[in-house]
Protein backbone atom coordinates (compact mmCIF):
# COMPACT_ATOMS: atom_id res chain seq x y z
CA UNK A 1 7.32 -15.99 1.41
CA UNK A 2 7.91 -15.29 5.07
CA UNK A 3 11.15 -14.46 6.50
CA UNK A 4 12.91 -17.66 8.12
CA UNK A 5 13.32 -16.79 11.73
CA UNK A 6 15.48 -18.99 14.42
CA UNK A 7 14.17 -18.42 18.13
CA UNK A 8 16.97 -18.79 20.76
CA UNK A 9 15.58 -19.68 24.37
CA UNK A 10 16.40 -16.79 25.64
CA UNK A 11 13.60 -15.12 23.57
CA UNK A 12 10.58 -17.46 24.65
CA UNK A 13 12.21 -17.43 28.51
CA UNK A 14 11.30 -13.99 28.57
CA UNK A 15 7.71 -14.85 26.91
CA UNK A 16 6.77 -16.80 29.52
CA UNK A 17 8.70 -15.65 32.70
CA UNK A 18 7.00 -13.96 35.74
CA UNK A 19 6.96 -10.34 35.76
CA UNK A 20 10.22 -8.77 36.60
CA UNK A 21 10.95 -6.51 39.14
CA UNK A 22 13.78 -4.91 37.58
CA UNK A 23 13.07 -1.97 35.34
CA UNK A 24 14.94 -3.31 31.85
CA UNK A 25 14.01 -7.22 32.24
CA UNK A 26 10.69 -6.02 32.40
CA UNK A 27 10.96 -4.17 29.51
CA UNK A 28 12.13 -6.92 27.40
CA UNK A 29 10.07 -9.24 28.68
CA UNK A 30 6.32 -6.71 27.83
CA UNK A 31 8.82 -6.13 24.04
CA UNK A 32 8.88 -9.96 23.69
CA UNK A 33 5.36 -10.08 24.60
CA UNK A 34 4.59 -7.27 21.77
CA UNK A 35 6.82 -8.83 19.41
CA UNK A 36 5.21 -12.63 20.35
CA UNK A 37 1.57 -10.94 19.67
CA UNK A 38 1.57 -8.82 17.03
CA UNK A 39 4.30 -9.95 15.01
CA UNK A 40 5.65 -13.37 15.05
CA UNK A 41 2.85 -14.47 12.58
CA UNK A 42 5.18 -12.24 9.69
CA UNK A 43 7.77 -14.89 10.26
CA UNK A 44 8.69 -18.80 9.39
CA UNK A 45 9.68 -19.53 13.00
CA UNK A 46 11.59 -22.52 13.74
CA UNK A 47 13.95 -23.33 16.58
CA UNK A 48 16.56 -26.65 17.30
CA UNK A 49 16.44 -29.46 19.61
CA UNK A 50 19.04 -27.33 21.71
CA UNK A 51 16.48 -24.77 22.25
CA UNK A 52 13.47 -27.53 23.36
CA UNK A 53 16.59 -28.73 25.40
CA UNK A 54 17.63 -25.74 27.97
CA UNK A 55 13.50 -24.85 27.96
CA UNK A 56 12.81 -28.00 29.60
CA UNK A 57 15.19 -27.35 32.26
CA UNK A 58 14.20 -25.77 35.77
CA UNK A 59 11.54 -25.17 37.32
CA UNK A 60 8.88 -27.89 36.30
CA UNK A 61 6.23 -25.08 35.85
CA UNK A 62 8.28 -22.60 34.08
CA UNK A 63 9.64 -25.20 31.75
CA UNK A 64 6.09 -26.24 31.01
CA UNK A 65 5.22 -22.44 30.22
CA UNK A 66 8.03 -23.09 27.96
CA UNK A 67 7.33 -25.88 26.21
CA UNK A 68 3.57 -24.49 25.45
CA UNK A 69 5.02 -21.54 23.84
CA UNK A 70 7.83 -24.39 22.09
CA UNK A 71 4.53 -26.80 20.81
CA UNK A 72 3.94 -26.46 17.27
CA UNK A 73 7.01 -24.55 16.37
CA UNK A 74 9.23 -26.51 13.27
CA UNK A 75 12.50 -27.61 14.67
CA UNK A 76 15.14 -28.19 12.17
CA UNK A 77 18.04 -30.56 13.33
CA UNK A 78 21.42 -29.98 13.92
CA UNK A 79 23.23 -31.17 11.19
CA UNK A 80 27.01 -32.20 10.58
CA UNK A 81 27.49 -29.07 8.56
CA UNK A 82 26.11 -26.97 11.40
CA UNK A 83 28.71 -28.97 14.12
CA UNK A 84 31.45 -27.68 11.55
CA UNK A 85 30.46 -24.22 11.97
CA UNK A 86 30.21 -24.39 15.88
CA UNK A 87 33.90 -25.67 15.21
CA UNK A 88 34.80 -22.97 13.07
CA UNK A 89 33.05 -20.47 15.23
CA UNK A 90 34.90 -21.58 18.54
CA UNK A 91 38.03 -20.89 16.58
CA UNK A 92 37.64 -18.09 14.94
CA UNK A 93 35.43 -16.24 17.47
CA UNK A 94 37.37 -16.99 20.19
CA UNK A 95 34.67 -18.12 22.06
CA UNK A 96 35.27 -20.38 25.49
CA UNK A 97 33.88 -23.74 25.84
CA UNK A 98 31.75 -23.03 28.34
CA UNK A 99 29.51 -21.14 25.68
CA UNK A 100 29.50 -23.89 23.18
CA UNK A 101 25.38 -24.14 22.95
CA UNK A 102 25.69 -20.20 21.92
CA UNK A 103 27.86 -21.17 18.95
CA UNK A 104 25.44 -24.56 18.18
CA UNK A 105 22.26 -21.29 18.02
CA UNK A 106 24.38 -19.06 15.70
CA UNK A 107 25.48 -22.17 13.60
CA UNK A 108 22.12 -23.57 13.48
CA UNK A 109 20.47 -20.63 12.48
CA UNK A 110 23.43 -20.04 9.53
CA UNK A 111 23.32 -23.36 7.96
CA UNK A 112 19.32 -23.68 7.50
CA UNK A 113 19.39 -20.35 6.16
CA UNK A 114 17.90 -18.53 8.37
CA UNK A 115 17.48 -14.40 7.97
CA UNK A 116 17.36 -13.56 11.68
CA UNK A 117 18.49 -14.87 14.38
CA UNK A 118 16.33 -13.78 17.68
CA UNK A 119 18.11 -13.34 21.11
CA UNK A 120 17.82 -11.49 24.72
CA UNK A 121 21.58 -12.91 25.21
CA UNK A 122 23.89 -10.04 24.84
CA UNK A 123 27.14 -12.04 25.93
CA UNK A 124 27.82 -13.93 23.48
CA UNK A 125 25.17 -13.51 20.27
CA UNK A 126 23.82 -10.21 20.89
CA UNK A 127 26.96 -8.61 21.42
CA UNK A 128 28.00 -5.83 19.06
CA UNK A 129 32.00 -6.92 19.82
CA UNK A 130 31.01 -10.18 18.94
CA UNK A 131 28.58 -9.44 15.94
CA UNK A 132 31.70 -8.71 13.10
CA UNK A 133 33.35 -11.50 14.51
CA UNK A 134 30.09 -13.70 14.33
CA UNK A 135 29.44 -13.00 10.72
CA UNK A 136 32.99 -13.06 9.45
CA UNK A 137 33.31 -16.24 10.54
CA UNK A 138 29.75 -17.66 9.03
CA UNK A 139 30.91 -16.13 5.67
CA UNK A 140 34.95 -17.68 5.70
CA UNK A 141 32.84 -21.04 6.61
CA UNK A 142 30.76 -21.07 3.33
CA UNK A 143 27.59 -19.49 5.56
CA UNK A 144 25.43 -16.32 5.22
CA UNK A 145 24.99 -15.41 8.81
CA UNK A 146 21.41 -14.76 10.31
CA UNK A 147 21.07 -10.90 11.08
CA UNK A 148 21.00 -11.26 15.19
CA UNK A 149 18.42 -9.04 16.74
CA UNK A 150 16.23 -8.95 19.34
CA UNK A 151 11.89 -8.70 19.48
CA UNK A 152 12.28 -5.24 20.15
CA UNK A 153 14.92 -4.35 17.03
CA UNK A 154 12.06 -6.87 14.94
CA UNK A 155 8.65 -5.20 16.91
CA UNK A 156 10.34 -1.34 15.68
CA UNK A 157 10.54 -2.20 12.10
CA UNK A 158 6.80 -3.22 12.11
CA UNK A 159 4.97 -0.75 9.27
CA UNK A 160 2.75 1.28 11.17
C-alpha cells in the first residue's frame, strides 16, 4: 500500500507557475517538477476542498493550470473532527487568525491519516519553530500528525 500523501496548494502553485526569476523559487519550482514526474505515482495523493478553493483563485489562466494539475486527485472532506483540531491547533500553536486555512491543511491532513503532509509554505507548516509545536498539538488532540515536508525532502529519499 502506498503512502497517504496530502498536497497543500502551495505545492501544485509551484507545479504550474511561470518560471521564476529568482534563483531559490526557481529551484523549488524545477524540485516540484522532479518530485511531480518521477515520484508522485509512489504516493496515495489526495488534497481538500480548501486546496481546490485558493487554486481557483487569481489569475483565470493560472488557476486553470491549477485546476488541471487538481483534476483527478481524491479530495477527502473536511470533517467536524478535523474543525476540532484547527481549534485545538489555533490554541495550542498559537497561531493568528489570519492563518486559519494553514491550520484547516495540517488538521486535514492529521485526521484522514495522512503520512506526509507536502508544503512550499515555510511560515506557518514548514516551519521548524512551528513543527514541535504542530505535532504536539495533533498528538494532545487524539491525532498522529502528517510528517510535513516538502517535494524536494520527498524527491531525496527516492532509491536510486
Amino acid at each position: 500500500m502506498k503512502p497517504s500523501l496530502y498536497l497543500e496548494t502551495t505545492v501544485v502553485s509551484y507545479l504550474t507557475a511561470r518560471p521564476s526569476r529568482d534563483l531559490v523559487t526557481a529551484a523549488r519550482q524545477q524540485l516540484t517538477s522532479d518530485w511531480w514526474e518521477f515520484r508522485r505515482q509512489d504516493y496515495d495523493i489526495f488534497v481538500s476542498p480548501l486546496v481546490l478553493e485558493e487554486a481557483e483563485r487569481g489569475d483565470p489562466a493560472a488557476a486553470e493550470a491549477r485546476m488541471s494539475v487538481l483534476r483527478g486527485l481524491k479530495v477527502e472532506p473536511v470533517n467536524a473532527e478535523a474543525y476540532d483540531l484547527v481549534d485545538h491547533l489555533m490554541r495550542e500553536v498559537s497561531l493568528s487568525a489570519t492563518v486559519v486555512n494553514d491550520a484547516i491543511h495540517i488538521a486535514c491532513a492529521a485526521t484522514s491519516g495522512a503520512e506526509f503532509l507536502m508544503t512550499w509554505n515555510f511560515k506557518h507548516i514548514a516551519n521548524p519553530v512551528l513543527r514541535d509545536k504542530i505535532g504536539s498539538a495533533c498528538r494532545q488532540a487524539g491525532y498522529e500528525p502528517a510528517v510535513i515536508c516538502t517535494p524536494e525532502e520527498l524527491l531525496e529519499g527516492a532509491e536510486e
